[in-house]
C-alpha atoms as a PDB file:
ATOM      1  CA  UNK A   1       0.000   0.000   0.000  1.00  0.00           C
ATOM      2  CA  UNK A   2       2.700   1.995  -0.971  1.00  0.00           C
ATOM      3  CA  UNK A   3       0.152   5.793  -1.828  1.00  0.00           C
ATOM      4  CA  UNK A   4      -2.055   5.992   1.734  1.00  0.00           C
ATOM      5  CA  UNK A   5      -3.440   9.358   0.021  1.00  0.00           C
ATOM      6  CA  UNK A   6      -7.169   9.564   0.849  1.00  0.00           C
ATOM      7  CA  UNK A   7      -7.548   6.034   2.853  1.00  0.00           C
ATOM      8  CA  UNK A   8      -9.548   5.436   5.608  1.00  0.00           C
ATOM      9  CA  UNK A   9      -7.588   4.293   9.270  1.00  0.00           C
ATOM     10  CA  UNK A  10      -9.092   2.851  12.227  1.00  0.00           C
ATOM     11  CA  UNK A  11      -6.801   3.328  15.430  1.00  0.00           C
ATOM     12  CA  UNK A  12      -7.496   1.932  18.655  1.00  0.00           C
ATOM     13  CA  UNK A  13      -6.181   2.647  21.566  1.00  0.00           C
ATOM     14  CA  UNK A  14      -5.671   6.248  20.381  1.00  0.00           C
ATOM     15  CA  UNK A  15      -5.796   8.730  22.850  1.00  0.00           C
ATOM     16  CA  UNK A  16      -1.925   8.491  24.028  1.00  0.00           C
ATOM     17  CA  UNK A  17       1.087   7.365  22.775  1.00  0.00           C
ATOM     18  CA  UNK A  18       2.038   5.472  19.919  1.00  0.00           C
ATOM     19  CA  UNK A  19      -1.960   5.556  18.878  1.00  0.00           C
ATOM     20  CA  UNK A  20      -1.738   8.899  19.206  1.00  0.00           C
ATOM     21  CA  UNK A  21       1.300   9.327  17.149  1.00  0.00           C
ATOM     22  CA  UNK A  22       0.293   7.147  14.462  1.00  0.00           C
ATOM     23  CA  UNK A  23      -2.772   8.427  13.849  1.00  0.00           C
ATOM     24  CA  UNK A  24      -1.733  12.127  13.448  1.00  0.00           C
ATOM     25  CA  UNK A  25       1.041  10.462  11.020  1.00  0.00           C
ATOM     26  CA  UNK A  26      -1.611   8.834   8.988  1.00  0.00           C
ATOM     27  CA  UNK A  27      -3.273  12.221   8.901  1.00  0.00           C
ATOM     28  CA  UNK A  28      -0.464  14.112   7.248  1.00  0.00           C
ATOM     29  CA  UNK A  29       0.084  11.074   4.990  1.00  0.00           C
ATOM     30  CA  UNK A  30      -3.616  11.855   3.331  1.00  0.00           C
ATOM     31  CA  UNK A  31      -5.943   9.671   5.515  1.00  0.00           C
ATOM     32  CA  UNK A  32      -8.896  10.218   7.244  1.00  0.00           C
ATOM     33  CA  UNK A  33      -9.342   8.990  10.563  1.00  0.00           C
ATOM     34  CA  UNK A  34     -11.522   6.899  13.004  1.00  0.00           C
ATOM     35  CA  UNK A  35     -10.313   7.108  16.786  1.00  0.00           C
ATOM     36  CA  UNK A  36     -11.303   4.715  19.416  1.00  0.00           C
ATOM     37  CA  UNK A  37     -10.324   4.622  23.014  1.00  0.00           C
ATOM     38  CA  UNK A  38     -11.721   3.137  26.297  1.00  0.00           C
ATOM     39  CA  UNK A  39     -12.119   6.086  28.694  1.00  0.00           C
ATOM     40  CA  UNK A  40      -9.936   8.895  28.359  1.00  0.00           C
ATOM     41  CA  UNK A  41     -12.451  11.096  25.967  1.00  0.00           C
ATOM     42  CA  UNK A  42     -10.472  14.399  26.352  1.00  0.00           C
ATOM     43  CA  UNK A  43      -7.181  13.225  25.205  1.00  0.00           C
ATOM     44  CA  UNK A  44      -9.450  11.458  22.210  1.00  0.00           C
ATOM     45  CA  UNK A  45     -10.678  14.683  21.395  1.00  0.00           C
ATOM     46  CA  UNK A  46      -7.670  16.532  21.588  1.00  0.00           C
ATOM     47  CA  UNK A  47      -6.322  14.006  18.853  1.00  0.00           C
ATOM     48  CA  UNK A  48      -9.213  14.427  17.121  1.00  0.00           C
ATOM     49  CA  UNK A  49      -8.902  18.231  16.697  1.00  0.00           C
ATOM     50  CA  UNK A  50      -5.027  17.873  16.124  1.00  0.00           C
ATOM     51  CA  UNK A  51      -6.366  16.122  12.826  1.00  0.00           C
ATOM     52  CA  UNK A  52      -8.679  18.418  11.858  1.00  0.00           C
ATOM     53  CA  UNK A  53      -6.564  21.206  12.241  1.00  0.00           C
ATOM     54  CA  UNK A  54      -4.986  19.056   9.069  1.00  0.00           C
ATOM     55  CA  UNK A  55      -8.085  19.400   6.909  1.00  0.00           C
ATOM     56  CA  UNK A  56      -8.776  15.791   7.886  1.00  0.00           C
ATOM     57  CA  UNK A  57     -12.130  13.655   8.542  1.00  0.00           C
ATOM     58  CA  UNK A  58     -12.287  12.569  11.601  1.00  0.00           C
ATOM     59  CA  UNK A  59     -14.936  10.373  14.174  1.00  0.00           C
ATOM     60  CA  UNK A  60     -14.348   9.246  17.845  1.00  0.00           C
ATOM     61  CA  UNK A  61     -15.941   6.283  19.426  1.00  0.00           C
ATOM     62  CA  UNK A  62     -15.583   5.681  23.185  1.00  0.00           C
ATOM     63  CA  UNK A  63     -15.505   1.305  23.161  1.00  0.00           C
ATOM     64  CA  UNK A  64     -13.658  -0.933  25.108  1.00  0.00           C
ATOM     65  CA  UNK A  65     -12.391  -3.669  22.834  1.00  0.00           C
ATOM     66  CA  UNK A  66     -12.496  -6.331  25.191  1.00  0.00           C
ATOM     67  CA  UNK A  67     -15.811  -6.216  24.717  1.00  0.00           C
ATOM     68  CA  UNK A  68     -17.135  -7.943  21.591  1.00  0.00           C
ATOM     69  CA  UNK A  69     -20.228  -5.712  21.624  1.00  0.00           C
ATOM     70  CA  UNK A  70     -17.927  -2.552  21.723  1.00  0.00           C
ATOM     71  CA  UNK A  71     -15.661  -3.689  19.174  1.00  0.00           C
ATOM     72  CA  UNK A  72     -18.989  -4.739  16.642  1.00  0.00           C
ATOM     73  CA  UNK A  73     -20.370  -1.501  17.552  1.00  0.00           C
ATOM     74  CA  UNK A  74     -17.080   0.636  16.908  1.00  0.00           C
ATOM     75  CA  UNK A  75     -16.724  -1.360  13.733  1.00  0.00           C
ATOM     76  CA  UNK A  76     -20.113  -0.528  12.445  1.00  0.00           C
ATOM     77  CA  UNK A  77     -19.942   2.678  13.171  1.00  0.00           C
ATOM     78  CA  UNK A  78     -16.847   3.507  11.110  1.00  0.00           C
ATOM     79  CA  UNK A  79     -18.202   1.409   8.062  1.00  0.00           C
ATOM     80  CA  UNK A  80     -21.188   3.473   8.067  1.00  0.00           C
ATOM     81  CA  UNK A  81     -19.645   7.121   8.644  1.00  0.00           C
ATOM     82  CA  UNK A  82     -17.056   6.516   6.460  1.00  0.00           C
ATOM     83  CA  UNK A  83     -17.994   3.608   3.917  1.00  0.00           C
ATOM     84  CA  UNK A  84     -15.407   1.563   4.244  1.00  0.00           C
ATOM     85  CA  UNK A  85     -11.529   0.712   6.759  1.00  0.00           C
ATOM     86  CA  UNK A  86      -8.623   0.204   4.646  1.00  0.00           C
ATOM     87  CA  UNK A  87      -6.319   0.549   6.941  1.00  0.00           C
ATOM     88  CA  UNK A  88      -7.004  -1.175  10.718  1.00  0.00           C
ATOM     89  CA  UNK A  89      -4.279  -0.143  13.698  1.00  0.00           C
ATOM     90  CA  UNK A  90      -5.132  -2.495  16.798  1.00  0.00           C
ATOM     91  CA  UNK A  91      -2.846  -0.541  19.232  1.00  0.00           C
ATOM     92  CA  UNK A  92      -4.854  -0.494  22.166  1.00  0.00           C
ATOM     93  CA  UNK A  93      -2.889  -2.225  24.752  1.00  0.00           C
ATOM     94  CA  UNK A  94      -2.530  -3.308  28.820  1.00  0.00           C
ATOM     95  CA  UNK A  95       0.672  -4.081  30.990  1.00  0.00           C
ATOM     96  CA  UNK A  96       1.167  -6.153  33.756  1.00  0.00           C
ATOM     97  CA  UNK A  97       4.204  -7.064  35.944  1.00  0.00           C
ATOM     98  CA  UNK A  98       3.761  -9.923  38.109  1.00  0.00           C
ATOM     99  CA  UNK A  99       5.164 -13.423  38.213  1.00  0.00           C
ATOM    100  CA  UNK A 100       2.633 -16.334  37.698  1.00  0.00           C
ATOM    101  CA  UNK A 101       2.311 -16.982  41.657  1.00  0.00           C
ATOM    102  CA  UNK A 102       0.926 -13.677  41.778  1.00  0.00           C
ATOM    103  CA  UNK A 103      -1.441 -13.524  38.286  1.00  0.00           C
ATOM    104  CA  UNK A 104      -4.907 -13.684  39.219  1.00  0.00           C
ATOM    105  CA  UNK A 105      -7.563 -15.572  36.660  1.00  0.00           C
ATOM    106  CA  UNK A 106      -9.234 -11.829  36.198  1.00  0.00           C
ATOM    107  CA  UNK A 107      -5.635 -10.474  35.640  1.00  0.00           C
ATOM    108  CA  UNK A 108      -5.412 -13.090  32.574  1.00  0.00           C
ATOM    109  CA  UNK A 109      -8.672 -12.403  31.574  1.00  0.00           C
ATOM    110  CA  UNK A 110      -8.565  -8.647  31.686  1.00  0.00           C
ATOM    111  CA  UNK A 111      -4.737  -8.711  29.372  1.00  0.00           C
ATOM    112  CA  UNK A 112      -6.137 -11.278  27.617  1.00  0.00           C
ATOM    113  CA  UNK A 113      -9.288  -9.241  27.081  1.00  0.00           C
ATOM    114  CA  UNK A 114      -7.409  -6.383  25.990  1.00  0.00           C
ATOM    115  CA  UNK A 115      -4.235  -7.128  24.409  1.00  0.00           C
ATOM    116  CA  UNK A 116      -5.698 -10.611  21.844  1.00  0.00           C
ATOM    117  CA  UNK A 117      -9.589 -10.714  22.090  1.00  0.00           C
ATOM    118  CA  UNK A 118      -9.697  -7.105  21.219  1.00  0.00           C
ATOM    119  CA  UNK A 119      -7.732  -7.290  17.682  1.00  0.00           C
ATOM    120  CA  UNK A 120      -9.822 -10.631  17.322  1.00  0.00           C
ATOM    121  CA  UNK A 121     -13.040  -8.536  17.689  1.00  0.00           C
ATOM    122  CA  UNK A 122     -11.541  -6.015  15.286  1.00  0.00           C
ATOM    123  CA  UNK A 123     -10.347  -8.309  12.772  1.00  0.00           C
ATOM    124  CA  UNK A 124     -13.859 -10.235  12.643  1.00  0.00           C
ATOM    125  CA  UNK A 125     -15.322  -7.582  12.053  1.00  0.00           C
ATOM    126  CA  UNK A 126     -13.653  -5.539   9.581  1.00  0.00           C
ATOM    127  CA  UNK A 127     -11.370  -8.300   7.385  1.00  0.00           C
ATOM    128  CA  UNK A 128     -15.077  -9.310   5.279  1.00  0.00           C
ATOM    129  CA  UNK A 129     -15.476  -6.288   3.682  1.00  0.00           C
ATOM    130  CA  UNK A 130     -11.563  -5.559   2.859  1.00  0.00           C
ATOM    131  CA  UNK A 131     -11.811  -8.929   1.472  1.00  0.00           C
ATOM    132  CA  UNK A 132     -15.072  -8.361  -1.047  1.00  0.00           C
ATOM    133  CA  UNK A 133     -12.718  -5.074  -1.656  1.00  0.00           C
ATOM    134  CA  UNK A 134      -9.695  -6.749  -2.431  1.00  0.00           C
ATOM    135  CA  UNK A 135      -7.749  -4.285  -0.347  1.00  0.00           C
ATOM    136  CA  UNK A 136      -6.490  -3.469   3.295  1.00  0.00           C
ATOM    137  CA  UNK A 137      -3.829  -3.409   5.808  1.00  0.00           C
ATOM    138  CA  UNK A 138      -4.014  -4.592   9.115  1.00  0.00           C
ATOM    139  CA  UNK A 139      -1.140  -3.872  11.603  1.00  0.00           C
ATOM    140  CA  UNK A 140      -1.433  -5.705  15.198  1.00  0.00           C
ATOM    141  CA  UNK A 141       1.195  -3.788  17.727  1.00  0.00           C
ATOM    142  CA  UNK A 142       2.050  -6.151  19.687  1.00  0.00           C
ATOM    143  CA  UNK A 143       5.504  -6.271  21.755  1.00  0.00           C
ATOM    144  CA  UNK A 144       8.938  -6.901  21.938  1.00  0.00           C
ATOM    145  CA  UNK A 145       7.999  -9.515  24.981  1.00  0.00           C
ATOM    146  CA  UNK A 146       6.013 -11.434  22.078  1.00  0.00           C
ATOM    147  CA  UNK A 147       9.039 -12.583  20.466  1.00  0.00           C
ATOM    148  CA  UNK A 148      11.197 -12.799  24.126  1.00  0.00           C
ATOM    149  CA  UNK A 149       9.459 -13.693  26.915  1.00  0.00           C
ATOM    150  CA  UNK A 150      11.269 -11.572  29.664  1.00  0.00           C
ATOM    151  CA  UNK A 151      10.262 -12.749  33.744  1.00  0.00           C
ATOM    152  CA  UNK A 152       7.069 -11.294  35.743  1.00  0.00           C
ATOM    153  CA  UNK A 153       5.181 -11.244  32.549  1.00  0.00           C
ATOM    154  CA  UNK A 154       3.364 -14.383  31.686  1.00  0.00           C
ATOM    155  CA  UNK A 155      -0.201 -12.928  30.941  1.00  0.00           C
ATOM    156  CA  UNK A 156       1.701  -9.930  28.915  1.00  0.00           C
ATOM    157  CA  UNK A 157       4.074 -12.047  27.035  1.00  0.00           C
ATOM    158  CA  UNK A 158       1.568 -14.862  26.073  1.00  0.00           C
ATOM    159  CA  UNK A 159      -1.332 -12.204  25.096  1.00  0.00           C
ATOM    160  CA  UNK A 160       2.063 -10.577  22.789  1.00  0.00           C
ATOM    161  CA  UNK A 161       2.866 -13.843  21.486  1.00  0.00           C
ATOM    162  CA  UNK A 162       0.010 -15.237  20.530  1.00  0.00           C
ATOM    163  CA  UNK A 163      -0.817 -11.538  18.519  1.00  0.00           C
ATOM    164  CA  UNK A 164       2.507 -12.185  16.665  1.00  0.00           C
ATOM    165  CA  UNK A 165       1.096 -15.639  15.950  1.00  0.00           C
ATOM    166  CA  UNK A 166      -2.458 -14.367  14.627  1.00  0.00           C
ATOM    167  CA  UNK A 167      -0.570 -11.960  12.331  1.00  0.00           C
ATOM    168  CA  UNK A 168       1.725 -14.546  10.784  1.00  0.00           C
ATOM    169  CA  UNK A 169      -0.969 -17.182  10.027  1.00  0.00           C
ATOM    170  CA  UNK A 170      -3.508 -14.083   8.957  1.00  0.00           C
ATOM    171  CA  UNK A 171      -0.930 -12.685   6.611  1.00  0.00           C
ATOM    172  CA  UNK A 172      -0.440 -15.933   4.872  1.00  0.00           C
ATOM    173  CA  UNK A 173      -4.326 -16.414   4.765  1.00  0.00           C
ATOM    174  CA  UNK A 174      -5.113 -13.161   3.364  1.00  0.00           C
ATOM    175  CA  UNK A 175      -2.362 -12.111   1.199  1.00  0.00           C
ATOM    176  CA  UNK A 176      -4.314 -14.189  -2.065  1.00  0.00           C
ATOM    177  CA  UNK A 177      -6.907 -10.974  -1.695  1.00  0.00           C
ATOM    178  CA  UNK A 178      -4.493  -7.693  -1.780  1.00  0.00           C
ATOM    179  CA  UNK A 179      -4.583  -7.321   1.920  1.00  0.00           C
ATOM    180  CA  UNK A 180      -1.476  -6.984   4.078  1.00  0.00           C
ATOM    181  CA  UNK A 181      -0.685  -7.499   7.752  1.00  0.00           C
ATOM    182  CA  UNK A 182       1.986  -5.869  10.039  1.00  0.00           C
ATOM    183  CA  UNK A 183       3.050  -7.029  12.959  1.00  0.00           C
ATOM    184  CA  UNK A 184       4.893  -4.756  15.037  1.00  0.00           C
ATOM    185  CA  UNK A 185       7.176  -5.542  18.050  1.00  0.00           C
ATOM    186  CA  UNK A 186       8.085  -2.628  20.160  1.00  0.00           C
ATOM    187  CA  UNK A 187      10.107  -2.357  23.655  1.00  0.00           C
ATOM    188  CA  UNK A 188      10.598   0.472  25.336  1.00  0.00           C
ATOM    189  CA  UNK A 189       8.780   3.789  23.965  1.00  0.00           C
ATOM    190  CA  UNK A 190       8.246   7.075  26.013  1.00  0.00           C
ATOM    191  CA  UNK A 191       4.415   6.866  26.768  1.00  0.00           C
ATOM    192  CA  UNK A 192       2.394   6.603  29.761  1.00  0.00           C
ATOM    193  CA  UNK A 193       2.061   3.185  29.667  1.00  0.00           C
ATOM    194  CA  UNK A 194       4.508   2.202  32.410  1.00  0.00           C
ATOM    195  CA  UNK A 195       2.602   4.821  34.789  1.00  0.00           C
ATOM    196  CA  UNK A 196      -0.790   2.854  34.349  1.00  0.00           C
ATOM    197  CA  UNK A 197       1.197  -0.769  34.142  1.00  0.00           C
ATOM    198  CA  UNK A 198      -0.434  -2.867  37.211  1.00  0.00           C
ATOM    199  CA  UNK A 199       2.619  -4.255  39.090  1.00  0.00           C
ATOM    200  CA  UNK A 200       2.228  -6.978  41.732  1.00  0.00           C
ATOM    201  CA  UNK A 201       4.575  -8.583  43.685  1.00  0.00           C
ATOM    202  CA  UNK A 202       7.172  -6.204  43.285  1.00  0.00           C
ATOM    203  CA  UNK A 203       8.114  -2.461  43.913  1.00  0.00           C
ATOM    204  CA  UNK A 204       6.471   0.004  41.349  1.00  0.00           C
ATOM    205  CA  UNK A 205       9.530   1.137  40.279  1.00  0.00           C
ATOM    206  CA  UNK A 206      10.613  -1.833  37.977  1.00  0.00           C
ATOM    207  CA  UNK A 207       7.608  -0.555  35.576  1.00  0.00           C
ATOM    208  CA  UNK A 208      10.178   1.934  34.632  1.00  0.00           C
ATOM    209  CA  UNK A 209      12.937   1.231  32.812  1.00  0.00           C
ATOM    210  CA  UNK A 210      16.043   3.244  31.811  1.00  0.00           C
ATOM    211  CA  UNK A 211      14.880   6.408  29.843  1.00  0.00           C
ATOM    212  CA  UNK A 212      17.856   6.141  26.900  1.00  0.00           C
ATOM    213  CA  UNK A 213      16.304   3.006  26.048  1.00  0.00           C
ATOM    214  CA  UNK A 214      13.275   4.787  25.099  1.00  0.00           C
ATOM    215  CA  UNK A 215      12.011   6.067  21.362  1.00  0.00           C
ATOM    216  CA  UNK A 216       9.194   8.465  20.777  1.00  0.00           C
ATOM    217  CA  UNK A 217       5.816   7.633  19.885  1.00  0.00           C
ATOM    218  CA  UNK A 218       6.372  10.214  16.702  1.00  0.00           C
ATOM    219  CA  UNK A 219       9.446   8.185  15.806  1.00  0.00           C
ATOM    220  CA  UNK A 220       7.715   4.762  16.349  1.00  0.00           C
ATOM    221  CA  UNK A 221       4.588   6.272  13.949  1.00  0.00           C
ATOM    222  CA  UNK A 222       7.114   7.229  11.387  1.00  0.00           C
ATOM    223  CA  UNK A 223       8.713   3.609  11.218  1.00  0.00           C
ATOM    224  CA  UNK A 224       4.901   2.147  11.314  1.00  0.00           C
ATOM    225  CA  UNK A 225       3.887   3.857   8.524  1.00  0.00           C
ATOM    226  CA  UNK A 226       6.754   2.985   6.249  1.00  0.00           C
ATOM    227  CA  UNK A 227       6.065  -0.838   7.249  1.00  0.00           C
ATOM    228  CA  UNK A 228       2.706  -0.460   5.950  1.00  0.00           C
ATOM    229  CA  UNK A 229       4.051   1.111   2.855  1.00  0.00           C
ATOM    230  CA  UNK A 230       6.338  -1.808   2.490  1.00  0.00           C
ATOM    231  CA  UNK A 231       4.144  -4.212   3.521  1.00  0.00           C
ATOM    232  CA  UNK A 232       6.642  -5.553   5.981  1.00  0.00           C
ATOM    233  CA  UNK A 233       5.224  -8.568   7.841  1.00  0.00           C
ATOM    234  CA  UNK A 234       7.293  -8.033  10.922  1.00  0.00           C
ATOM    235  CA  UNK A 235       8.579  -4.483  12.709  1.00  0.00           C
ATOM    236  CA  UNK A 236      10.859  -5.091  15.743  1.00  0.00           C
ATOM    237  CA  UNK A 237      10.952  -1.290  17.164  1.00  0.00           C
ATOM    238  CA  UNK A 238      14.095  -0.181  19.576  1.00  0.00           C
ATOM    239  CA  UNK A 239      17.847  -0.623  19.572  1.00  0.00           C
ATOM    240  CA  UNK A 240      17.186  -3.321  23.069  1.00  0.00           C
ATOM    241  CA  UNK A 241      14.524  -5.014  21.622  1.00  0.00           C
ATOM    242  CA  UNK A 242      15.944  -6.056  18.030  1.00  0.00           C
ATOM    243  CA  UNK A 243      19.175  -6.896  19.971  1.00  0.00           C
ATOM    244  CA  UNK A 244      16.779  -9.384  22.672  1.00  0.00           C
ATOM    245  CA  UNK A 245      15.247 -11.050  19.317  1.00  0.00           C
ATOM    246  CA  UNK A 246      18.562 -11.652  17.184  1.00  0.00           C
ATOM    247  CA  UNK A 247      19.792 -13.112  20.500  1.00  0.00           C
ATOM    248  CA  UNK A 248      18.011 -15.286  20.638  1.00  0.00           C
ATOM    249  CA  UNK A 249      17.685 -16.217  17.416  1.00  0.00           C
ATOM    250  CA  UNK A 250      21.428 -16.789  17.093  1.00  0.00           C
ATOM    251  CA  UNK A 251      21.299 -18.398  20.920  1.00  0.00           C
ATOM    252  CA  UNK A 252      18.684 -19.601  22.935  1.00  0.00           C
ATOM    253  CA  UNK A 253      20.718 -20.478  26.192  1.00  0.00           C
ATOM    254  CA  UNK A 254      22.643 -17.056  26.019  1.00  0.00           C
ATOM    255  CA  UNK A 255      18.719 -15.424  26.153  1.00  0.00           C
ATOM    256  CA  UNK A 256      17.506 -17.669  28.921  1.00  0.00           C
ATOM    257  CA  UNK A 257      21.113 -16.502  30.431  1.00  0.00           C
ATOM    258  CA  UNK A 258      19.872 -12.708  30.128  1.00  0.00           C
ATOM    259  CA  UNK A 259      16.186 -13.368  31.150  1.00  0.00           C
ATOM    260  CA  UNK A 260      17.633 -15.309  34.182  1.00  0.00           C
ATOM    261  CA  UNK A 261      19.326 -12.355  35.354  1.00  0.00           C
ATOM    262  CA  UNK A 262      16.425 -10.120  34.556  1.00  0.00           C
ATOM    263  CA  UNK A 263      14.598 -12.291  36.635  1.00  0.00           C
ATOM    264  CA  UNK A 264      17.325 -11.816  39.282  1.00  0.00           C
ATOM    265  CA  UNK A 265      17.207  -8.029  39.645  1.00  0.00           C
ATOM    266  CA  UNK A 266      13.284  -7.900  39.647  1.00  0.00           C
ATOM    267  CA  UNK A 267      13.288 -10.347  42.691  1.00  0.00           C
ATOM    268  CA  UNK A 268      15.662  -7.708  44.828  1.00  0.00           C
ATOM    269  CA  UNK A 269      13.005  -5.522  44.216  1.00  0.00           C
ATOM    270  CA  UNK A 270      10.394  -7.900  45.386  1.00  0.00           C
ATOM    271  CA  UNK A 271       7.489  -6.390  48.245  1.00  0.00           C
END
């Protein structure tokens, strides 16, 4: 989809961040937005009229895409006010730092919920009618801990991992019709995500890690929307986390080696 002139995007998760960031980038690329978030309507808004100012369309829905009903009717909303998604961003997102011990069943659920069910929801909905188009994109952020499963992040990693998965066996599936899919695997980027991650078992403090690890959300938008352009199957975001994968790629033991010591240093900060 290398011209994204006049296309229609569906962001969730879009208030903040990297949603945020890539919608206004999709806005200056030509497109024409629709903006979905769970609860925090005023920075939705502000987006909203950030896009405008562009001479884009633009609608907001409030849904919470763990819910399916949210998701169908976010989905049905954008097909109706604007015809048709050709490009669908499932960024919306939830962290949580805690080791298995201490990961409740409505701590799964609620990642779970969020983080897979959600792009499910999306996907079910939308993928029909790019497919009787012939045409679409569909990029599924997902993490760097879906392709290296770091300690105190079971529910997180496997709700990662198993969006990587859906991505590779829905890019093989739907590639016959024109449509492409993006998986992209980020570490550490400068949002407020590490402020609202839910730690347990552990101090707060090892939601924060080192600041010159961290990109910006504009920065992480910009390399987005070139994958899509490319149609790059997977994007591995940040210096730390492409050297994590191609370590353990090229070595297994010397990544189980870093995670154990990972898992080390959380457990001196341990409540």
């Amino acid at each position: 989809m290398r011209d994204l002139k006049n296309k229609i995007v569906l962001v969730t998760g879009a208030a903040t961040g990297v949603g945020e960031a890539a919608a206004l980038a999709f806005a200056r690329e030509g497109c024409d937005l629709v903006l979905a978030t769970r609860k925090n309507a005023e920075g939705l808004k502000a987006t909203a009229d950030k896009i405008k100012a562009m001479g884009r369309k633009v609608i907001t829905v409030m849904a919470d895409v763990s819910k399916r009903e949210d998701v169908e009717r976010l989905c049905q909303t954008a097909l109706k006010e604007m015809g048709r998604v050709d490009i669908l961003m499932n960024n919306a997102g939830v962290a949580l730092i805690a080791e298995f011990t201490d990961t409740s069943l409505e701590d799964w659920e609620r990642v779970m919920g969020v983080n897979f069910w959600g792009p499910v929801y999306t996907i079910h909905y939308l993928l029909p009618h790019m497919i009787e188009r012939k045409s679409g994109h569909i990029v599924n952020v997902s993490s760097a801990a879906g392709l290296n499963a770091p300690p105190a992040a079971s529910a997180y990693s496997a709700s990662k991992y198993s969006l990587v998965g859906l991505s590779e066996v829905l890019r093989t599936e739907v590639e016959r019709f024109g449509i492409g899919v993006t998986a992209v695997c980020p570490s550490v980027i400068r949002t407020n995500i590490f402020d609202a991650t839910q730690v347990k078992g552990f101090n707060k403090e090892v939601a924060q890690p080192p600041a010159i690890f961290r990109k910006t959300p504009a920065r992480a938008a910009s390399e987005i929307i070139g994958a899509v352009k490319r149609n790059q199957a997977l994007l591995v975001i940040t210096a730390n986390a492409k050297a994590f994968y191609y370590t353990k790629r090229i070595s297994p033991a010397m990544f189980r080696l870093v995670a154990r010591g990972m898992l080390r240093e959380f457990l001196k900060k341990k409540e």
